[in-house]
Protein backbone atom coordinates (compact mmCIF):
# COMPACT_ATOMS: atom_id res chain seq x y z
CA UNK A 1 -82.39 -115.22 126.71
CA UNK A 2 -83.61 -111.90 127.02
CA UNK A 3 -83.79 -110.05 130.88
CA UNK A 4 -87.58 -109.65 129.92
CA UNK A 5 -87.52 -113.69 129.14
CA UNK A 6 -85.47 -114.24 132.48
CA UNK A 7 -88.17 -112.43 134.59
CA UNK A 8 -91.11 -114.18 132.81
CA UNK A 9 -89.34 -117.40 134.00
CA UNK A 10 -88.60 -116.31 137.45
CA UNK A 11 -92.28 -115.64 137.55
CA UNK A 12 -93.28 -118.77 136.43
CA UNK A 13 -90.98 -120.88 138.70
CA UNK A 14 -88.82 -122.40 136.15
CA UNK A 15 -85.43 -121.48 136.33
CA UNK A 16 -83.44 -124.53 138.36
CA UNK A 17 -80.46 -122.78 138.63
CA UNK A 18 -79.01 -119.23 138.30
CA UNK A 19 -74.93 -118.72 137.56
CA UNK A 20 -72.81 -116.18 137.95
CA UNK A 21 -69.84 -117.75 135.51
CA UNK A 22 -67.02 -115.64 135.93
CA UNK A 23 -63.66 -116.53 133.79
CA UNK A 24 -60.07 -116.06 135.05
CA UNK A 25 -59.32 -113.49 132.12
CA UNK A 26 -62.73 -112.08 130.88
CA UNK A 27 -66.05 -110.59 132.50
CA UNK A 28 -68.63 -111.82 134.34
CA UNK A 29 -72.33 -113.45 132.64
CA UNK A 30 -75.33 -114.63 133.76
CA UNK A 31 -76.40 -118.65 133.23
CA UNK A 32 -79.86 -119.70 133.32
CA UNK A 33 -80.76 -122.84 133.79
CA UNK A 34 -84.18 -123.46 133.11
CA UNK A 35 -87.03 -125.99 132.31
CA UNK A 36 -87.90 -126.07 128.89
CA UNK A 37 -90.89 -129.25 128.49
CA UNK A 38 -88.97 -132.32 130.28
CA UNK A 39 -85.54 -130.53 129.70
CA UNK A 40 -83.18 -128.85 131.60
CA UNK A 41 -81.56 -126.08 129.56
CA UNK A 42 -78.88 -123.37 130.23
CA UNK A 43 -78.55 -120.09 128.02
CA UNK A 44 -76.70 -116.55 128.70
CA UNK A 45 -78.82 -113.23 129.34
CA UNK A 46 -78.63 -111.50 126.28
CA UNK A 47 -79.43 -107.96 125.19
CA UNK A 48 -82.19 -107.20 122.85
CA UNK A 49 -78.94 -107.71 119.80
CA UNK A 50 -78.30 -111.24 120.84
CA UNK A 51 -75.11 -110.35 122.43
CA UNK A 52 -74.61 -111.62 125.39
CA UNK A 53 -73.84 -108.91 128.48
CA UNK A 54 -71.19 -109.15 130.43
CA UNK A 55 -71.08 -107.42 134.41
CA UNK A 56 -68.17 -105.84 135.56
CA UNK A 57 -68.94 -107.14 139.18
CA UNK A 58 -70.89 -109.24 141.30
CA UNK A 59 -72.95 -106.01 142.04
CA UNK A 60 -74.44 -105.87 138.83
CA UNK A 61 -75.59 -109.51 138.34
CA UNK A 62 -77.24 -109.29 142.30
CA UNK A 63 -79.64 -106.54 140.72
CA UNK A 64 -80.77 -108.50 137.97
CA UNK A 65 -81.55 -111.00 139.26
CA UNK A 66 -82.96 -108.85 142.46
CA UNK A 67 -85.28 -107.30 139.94
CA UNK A 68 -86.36 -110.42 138.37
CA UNK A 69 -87.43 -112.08 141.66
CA UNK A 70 -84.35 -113.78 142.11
CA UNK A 71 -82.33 -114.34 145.22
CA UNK A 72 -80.45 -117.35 144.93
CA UNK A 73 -77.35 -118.02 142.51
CA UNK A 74 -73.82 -119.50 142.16
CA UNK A 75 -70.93 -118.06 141.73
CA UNK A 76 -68.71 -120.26 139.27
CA UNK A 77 -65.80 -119.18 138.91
CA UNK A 78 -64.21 -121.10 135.23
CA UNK A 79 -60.25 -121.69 135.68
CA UNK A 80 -59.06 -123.18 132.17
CA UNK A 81 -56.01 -125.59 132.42
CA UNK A 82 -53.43 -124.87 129.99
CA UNK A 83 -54.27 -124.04 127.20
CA UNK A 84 -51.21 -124.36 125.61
CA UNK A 85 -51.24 -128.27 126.28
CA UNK A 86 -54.50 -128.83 124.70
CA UNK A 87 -55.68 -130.02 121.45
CA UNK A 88 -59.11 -128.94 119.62
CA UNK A 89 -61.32 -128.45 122.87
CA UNK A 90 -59.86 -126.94 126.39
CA UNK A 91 -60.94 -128.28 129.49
CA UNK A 92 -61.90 -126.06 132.43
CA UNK A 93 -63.16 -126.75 135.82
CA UNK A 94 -66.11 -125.75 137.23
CA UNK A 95 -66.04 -124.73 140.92
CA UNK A 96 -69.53 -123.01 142.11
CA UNK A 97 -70.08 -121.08 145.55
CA UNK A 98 -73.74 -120.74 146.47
CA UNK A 99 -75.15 -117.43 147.09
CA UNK A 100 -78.37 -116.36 148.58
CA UNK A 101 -79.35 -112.24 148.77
């Protein structure tokens, strides 16, 4: 999802949930969550390239979301178990703090 796409949503009063995922060893991205017909679903903000973009700090993800109408999100911080005890698929765990700015 595009930040143009994000805003449109915000707009429209469809997202359900914004979050800040932030991973023990990489940077921070933003997850939407958003209705889609009778579904929920989640996607990354992406640049106009398809990659997603990553935020160096909590800073950065407040003002896009401040410019897109936005002032409520989660802060989810990913913490992967070992991953040197795991077969095909790691596990993490999810734990999410809830924001409001």
């Amino acid at each position: 999802m595009r930040v143009a796409d994000f805003k449109t949503l915000a707009g429209e009063h469809h997202i359900k949930n914004v979050n800040f995922v932030e991973s023990s060893c990489g940077p921070m991205v933003i997850e939407v969550e958003f209705e889609r017909g009778q579904e929920v679903v989640r996607d990354l903000i992406k640049d106009s390239k398809g990659n997603v973009i990553t935020y160096t700090n909590i800073t950065q993800a407040y003002d896009v979301c401040s410019r897109a109408g936005v002032h409520r999100a989660n802060l989810v911080q990913v913490i992967p178990h070992d991953e040197a005890c795991v077969g095909m698929f790691a596990e993490y765990h999810r734990d999410a703090i809830p924001l409001k700015f």
